[in-house]
C-alpha atoms as a PDB file:
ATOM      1  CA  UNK A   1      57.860 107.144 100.561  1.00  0.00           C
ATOM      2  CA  UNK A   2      61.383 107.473 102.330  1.00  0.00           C
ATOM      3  CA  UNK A   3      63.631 105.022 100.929  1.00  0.00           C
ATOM      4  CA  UNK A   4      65.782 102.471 103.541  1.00  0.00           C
ATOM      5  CA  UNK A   5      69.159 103.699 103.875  1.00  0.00           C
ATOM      6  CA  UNK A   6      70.996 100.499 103.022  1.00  0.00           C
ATOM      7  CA  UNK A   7      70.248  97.662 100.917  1.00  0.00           C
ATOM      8  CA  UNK A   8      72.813  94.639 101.679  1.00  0.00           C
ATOM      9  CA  UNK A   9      73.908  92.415  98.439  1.00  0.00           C
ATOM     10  CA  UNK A  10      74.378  88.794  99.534  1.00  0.00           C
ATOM     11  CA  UNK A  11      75.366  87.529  96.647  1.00  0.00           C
ATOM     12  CA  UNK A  12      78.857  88.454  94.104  1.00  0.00           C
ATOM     13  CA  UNK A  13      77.267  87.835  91.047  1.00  0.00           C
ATOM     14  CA  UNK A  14      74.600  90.622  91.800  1.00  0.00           C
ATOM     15  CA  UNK A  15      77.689  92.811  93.263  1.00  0.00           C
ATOM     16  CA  UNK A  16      79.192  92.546  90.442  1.00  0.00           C
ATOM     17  CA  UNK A  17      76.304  93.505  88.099  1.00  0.00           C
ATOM     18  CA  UNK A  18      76.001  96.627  90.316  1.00  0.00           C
ATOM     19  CA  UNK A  19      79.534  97.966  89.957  1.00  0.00           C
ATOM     20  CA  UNK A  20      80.084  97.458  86.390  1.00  0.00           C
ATOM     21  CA  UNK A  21      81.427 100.888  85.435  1.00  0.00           C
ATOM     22  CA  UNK A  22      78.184 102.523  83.465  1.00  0.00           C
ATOM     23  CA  UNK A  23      76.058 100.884  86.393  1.00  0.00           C
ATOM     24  CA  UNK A  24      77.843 101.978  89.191  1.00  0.00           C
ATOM     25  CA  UNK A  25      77.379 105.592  87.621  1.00  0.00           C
ATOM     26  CA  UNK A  26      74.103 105.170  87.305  1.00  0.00           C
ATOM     27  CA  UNK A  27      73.592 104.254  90.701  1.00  0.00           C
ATOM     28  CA  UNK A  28      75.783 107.327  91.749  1.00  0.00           C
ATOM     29  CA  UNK A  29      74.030 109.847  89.651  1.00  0.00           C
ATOM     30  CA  UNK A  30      70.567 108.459  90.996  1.00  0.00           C
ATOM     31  CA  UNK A  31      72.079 109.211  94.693  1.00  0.00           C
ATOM     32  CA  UNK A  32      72.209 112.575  93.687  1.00  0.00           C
ATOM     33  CA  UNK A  33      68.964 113.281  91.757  1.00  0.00           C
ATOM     34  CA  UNK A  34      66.235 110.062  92.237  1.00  0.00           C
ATOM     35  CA  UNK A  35      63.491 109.660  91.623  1.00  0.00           C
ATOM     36  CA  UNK A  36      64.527 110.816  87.909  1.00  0.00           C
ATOM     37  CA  UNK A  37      63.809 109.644  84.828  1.00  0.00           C
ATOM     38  CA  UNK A  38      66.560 108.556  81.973  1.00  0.00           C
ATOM     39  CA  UNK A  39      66.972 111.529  80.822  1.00  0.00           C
ATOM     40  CA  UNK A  40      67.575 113.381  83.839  1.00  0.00           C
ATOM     41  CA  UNK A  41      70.362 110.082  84.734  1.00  0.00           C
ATOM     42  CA  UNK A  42      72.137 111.173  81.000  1.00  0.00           C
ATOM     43  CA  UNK A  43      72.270 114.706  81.814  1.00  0.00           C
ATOM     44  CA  UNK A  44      74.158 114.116  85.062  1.00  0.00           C
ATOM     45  CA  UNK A  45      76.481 111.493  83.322  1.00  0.00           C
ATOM     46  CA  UNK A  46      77.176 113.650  80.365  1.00  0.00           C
ATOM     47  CA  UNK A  47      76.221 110.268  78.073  1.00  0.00           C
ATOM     48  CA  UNK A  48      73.736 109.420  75.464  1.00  0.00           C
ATOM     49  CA  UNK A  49      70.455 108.582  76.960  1.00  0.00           C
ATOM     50  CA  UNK A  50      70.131 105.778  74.339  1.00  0.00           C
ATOM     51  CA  UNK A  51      73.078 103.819  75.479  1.00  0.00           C
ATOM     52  CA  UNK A  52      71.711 103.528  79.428  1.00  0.00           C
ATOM     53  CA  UNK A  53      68.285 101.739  78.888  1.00  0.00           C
ATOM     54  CA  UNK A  54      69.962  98.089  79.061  1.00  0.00           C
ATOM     55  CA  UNK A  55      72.109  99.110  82.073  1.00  0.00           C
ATOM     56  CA  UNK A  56      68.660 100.208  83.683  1.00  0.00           C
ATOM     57  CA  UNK A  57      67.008  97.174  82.532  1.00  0.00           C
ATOM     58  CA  UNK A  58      69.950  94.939  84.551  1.00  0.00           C
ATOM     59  CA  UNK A  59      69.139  97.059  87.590  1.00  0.00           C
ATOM     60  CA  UNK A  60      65.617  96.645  87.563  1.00  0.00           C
ATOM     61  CA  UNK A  61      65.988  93.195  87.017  1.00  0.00           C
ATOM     62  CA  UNK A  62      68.487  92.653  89.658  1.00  0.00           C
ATOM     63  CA  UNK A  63      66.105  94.756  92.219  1.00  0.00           C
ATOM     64  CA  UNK A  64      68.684  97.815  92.905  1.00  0.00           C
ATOM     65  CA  UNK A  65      66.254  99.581  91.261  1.00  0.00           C
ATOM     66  CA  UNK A  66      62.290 100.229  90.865  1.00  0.00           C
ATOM     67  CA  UNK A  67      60.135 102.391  88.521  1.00  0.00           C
ATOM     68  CA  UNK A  68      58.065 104.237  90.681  1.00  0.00           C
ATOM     69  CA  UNK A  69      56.065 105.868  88.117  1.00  0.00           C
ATOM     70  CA  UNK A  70      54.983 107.588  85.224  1.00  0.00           C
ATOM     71  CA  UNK A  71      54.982 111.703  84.302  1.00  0.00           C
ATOM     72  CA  UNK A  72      54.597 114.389  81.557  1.00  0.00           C
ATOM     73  CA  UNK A  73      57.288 115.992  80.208  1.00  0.00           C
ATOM     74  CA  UNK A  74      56.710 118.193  77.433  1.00  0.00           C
ATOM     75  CA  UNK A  75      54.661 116.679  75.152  1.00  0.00           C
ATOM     76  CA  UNK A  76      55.790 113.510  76.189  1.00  0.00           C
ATOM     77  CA  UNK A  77      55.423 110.818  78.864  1.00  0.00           C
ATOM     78  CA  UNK A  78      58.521 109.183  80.596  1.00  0.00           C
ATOM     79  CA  UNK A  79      58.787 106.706  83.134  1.00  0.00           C
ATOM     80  CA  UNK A  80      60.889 107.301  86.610  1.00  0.00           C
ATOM     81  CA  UNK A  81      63.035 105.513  88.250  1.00  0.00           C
ATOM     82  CA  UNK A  82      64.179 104.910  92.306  1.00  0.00           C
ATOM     83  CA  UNK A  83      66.736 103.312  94.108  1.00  0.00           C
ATOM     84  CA  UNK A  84      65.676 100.484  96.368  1.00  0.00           C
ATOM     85  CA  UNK A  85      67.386 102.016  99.390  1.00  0.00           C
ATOM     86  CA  UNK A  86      69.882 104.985 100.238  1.00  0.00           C
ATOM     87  CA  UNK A  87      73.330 103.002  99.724  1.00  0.00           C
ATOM     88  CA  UNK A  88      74.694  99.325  98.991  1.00  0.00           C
ATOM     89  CA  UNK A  89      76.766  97.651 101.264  1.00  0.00           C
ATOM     90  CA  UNK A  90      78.136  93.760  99.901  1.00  0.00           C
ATOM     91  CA  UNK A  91      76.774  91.327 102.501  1.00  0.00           C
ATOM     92  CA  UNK A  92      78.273  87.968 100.946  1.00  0.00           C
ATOM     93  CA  UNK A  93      76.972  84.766 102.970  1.00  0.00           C
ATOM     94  CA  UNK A  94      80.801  83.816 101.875  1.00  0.00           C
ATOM     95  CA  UNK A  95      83.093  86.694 102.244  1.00  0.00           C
ATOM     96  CA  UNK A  96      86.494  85.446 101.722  1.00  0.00           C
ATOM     97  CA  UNK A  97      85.725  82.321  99.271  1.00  0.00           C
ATOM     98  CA  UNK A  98      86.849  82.956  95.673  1.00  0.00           C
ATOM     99  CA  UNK A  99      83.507  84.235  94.174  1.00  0.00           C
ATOM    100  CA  UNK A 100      84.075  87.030  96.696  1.00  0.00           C
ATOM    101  CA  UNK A 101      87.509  87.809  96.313  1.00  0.00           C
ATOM    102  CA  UNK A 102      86.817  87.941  92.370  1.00  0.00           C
ATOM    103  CA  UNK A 103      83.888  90.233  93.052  1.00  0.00           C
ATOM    104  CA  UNK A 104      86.387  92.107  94.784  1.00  0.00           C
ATOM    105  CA  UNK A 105      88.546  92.349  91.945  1.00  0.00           C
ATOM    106  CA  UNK A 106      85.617  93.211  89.523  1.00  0.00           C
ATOM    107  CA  UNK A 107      84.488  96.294  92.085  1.00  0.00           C
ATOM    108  CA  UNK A 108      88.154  97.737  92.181  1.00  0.00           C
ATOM    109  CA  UNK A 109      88.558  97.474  88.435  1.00  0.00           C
ATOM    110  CA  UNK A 110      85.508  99.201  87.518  1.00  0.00           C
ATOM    111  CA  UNK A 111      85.852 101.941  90.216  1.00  0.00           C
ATOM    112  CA  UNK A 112      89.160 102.608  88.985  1.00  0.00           C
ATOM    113  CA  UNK A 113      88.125 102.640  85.121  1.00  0.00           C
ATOM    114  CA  UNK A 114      85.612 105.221  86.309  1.00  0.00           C
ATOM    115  CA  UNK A 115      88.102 107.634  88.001  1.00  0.00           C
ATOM    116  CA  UNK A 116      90.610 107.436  84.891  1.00  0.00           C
ATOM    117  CA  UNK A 117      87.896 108.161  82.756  1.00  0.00           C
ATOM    118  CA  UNK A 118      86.669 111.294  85.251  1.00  0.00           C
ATOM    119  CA  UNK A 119      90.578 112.349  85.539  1.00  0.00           C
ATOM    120  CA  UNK A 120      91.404 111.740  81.743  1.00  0.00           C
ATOM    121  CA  UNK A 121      88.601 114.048  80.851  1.00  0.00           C
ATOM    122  CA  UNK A 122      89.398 116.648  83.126  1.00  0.00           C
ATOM    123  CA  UNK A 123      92.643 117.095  82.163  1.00  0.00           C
ATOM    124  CA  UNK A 124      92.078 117.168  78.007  1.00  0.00           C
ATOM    125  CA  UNK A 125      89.445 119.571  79.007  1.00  0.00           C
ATOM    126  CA  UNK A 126      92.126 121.653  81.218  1.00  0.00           C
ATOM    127  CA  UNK A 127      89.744 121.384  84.334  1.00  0.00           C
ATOM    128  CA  UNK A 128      93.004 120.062  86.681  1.00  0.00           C
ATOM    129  CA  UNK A 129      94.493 122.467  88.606  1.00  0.00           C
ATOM    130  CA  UNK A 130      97.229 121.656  91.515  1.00  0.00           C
ATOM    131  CA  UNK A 131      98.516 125.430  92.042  1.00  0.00           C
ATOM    132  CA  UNK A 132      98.506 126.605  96.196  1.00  0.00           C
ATOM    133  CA  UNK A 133      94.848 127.520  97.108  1.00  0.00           C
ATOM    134  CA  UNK A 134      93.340 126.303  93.555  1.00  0.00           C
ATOM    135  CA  UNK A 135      94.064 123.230  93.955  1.00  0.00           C
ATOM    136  CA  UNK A 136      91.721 120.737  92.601  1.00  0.00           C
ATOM    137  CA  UNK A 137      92.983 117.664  92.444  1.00  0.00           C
ATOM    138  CA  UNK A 138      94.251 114.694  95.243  1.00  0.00           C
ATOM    139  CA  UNK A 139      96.138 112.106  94.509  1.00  0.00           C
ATOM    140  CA  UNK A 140      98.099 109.810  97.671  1.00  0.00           C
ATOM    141  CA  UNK A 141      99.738 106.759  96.761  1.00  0.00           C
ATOM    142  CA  UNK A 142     101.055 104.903  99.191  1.00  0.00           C
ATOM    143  CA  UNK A 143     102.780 101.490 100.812  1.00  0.00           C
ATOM    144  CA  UNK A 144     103.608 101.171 104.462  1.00  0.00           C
ATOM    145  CA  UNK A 145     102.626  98.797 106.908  1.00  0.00           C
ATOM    146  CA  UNK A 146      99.906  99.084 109.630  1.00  0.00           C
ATOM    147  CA  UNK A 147      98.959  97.172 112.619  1.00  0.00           C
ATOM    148  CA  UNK A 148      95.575  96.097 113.099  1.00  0.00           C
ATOM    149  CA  UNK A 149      95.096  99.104 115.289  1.00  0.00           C
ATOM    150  CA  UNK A 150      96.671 101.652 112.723  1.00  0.00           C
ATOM    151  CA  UNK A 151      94.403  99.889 109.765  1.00  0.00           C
ATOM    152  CA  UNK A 152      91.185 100.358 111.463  1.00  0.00           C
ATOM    153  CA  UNK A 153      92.450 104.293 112.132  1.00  0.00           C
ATOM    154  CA  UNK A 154      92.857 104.580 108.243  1.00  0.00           C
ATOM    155  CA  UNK A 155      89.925 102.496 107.507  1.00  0.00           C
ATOM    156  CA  UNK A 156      87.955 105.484 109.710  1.00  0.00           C
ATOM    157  CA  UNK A 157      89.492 107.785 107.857  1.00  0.00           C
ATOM    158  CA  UNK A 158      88.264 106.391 104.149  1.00  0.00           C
ATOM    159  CA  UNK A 159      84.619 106.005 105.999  1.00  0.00           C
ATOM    160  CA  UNK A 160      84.829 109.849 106.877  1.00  0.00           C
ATOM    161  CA  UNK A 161      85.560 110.569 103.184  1.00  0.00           C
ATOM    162  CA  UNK A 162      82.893 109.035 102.095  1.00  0.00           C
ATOM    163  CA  UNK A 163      80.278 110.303 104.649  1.00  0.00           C
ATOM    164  CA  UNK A 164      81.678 113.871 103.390  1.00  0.00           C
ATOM    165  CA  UNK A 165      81.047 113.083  99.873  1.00  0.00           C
ATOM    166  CA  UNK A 166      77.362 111.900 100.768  1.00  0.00           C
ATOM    167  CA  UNK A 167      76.847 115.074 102.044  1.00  0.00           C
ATOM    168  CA  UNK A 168      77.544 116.469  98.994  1.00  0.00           C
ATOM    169  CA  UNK A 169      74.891 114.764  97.300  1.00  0.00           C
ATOM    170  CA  UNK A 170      72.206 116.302  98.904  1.00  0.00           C
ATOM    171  CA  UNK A 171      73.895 119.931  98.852  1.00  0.00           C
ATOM    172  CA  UNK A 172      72.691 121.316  95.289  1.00  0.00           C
ATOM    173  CA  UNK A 173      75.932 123.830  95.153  1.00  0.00           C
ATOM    174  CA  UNK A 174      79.902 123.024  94.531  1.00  0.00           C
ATOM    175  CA  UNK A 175      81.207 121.119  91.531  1.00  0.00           C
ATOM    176  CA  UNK A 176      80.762 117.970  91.173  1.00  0.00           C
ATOM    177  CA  UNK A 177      83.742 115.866  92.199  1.00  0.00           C
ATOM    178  CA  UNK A 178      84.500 111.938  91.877  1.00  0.00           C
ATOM    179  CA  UNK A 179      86.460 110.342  94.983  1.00  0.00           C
ATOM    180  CA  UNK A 180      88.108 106.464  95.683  1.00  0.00           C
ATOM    181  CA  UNK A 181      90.148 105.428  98.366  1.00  0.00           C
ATOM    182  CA  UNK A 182      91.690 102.018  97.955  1.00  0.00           C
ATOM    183  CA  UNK A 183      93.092 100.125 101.485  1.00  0.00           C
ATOM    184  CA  UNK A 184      94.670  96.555 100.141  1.00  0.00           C
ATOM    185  CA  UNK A 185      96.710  94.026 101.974  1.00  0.00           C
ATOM    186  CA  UNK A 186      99.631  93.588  99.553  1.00  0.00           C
ATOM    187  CA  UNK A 187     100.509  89.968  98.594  1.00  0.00           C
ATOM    188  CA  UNK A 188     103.609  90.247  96.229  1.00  0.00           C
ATOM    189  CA  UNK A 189     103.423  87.256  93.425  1.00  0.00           C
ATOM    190  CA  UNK A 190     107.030  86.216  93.361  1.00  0.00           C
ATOM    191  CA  UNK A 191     106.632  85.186  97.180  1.00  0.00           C
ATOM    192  CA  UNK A 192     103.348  83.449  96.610  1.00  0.00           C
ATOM    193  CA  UNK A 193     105.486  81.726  93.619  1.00  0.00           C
ATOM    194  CA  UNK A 194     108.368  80.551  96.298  1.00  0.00           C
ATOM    195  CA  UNK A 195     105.587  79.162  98.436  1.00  0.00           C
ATOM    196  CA  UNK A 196     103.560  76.985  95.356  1.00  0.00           C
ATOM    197  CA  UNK A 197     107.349  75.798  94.585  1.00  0.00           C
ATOM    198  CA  UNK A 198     108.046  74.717  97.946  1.00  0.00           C
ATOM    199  CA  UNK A 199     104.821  72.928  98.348  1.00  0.00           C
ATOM    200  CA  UNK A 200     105.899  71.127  95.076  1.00  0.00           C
ATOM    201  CA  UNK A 201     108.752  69.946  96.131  1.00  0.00           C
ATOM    202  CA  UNK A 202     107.214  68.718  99.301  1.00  0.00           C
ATOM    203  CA  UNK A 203     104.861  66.924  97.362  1.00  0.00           C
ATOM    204  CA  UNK A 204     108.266  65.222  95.252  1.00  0.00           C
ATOM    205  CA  UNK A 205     109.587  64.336  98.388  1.00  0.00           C
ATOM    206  CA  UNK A 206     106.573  62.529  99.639  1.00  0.00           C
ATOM    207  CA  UNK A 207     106.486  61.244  96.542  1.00  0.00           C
ATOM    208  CA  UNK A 208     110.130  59.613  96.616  1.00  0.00           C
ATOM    209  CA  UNK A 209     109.400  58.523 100.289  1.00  0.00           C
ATOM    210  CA  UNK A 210     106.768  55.820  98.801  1.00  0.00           C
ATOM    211  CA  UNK A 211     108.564  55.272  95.854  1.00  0.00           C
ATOM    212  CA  UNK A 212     111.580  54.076  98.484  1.00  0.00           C
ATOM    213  CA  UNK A 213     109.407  52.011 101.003  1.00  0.00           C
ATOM    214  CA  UNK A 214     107.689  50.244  97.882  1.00  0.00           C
ATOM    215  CA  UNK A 215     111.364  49.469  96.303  1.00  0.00           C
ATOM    216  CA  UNK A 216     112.042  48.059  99.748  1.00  0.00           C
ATOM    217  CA  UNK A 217     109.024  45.591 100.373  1.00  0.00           C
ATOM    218  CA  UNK A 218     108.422  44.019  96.606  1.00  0.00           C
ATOM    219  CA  UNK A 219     104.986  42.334  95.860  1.00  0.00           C
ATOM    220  CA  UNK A 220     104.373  38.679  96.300  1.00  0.00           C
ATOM    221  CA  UNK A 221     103.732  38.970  92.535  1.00  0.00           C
ATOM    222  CA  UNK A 222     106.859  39.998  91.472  1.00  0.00           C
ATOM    223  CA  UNK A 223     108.701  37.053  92.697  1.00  0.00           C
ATOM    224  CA  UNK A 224     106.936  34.660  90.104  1.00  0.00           C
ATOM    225  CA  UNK A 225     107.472  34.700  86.712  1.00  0.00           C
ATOM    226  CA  UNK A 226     106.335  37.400  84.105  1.00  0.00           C
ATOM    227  CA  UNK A 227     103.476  36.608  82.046  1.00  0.00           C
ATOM    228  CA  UNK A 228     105.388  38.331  79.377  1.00  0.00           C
ATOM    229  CA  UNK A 229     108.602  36.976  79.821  1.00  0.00           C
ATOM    230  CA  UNK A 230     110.033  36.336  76.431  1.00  0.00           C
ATOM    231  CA  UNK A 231     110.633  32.635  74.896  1.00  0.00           C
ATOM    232  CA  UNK A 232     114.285  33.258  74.904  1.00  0.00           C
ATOM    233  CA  UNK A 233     114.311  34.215  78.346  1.00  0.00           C
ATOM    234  CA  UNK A 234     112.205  30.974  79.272  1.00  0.00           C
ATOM    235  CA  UNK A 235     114.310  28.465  77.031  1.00  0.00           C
ATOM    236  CA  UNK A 236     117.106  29.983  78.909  1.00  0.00           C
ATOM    237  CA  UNK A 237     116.129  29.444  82.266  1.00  0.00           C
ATOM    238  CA  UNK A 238     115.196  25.912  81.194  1.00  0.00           C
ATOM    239  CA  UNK A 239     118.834  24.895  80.514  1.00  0.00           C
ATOM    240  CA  UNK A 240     119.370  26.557  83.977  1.00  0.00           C
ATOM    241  CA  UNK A 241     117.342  23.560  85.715  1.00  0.00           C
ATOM    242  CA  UNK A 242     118.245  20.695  83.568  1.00  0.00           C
ATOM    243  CA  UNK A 243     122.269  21.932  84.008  1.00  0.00           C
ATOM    244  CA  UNK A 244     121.508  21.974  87.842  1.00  0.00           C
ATOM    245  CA  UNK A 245     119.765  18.645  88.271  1.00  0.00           C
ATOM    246  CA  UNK A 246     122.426  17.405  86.099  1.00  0.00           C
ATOM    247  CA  UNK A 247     124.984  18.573  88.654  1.00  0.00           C
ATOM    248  CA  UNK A 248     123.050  17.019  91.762  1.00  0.00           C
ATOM    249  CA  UNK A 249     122.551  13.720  89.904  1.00  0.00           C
ATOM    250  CA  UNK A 250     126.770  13.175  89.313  1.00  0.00           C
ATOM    251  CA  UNK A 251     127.633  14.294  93.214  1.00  0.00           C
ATOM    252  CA  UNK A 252     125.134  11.711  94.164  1.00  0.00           C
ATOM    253  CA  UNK A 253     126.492   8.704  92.092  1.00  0.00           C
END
């Protein structure tokens, strides 16, 4: 049965469990070569077939993948393993809240732990080669700006890429090669720290503002006496008013 060529993840926490770096290979390598069994998914990945049964277990669980059956091999029986579609595509319900944008995170940190680990390994195994027409290796880094026009050009371009390396997964000759293009607005932290300061001292100002109108129009309570005016203060006031009556009493004799 022909597997659906994308599966749509509405949720970040299940995006999340998918691109965790050993799952996220897994899913890869099972692009390539599913229906396979574990074995078959440790060969590709150069790792101990041992360490990917939980991984498997999570995407079973989380219903990326499906065991779609059971077959000899050797002397022994294993059990295989599909994707439930072609490719995953996030689908969040929310796609700019903050459980999204930290999914977001999460993806580009694990794809990028993956390609260090796929270029760090090439090159202590001398595999990298950037001489003329041997060349085997890209790397672009760049910042510029782009109008919305210019961004959707680029964002074509990282689509075409991709198609391109999907073709490669069905081709069984070539090397095997590991590709991620990154397009990221920019948002630089010391300007996002000018803007939380001047919304602070916004907030001070409004603050002083009430402070000021409440200085200017006291409560009908403050005009009495404090319960916790001290005797000395009372006996005080006391001589005040006898002083004073004493004073009206003489200018009326």
């Amino acid at each position: 049965m022909a597997r659906p060529a994308l599966h749509a993840i509405t949720t970040p926490k299940t995006w999340s469990l998918l691109v965790a770096p050993a799952r996220i290979e897994i899913v890869e390598a099972m692009r390539i070569a599913a229906p396979c069994s574990i074995a078959e998914i440790a060969e590709i990945l150069d790792r101990p077939a041992d360490t990917l049964y939980r991984h498997v277990d999570k995407l079973l669980r989380a219903g990326i993948l499906v065991q779609s059956g059971v077959r000899r091999r050797g002397r022994r029986f294993e059990q295989v393993f599909d994707l439930v579609a072609d490719d995953f595509r996030f689908a969040f319900r929310d796609g700019s809240g903050r459980a999204a944008n930290k999914a977001f995170e999460e993806c580009a940190n694990s794809f990028l732990k993956s390609t260090m680990r796929a270029v760090r390994d090439s090159a202590r195994a001398g595999q990298l080669v950037a001489k003329d027409d041997e060349r085997n290796l890209a790397i672009v880094y760049e910042l510029g700006r782009l109008a919305p026009a210019a961004f959707r050009e680029v964002r074509a371009l990282v689509t075409r890429i991709k198609e391109l390396m999907d073709e490669g997964k069905r081709s069984p000759e070539g090397r095997l090669y590991l590709s991620l293009s990154v397009l990221t607005p920019v948002t630089r932290k010391r300007g996002a720290s000018r803007r939380t300061a001047a919304r602070g001292e916004d907030a001070k100002s409004a603050k002083r503002g009430n402070a000021k109108v409440s200085a200017k129009t006291p409560s009908r309570t403050s005009e009495q006496p404090s319960a916790r005016t001290s005797p000395q203060s009372t006996a005080s006031a006391s001589r005040d008013g006898r002083a004073a009556r004493s004073t009206r009493t003489k200018r009326a004799r």
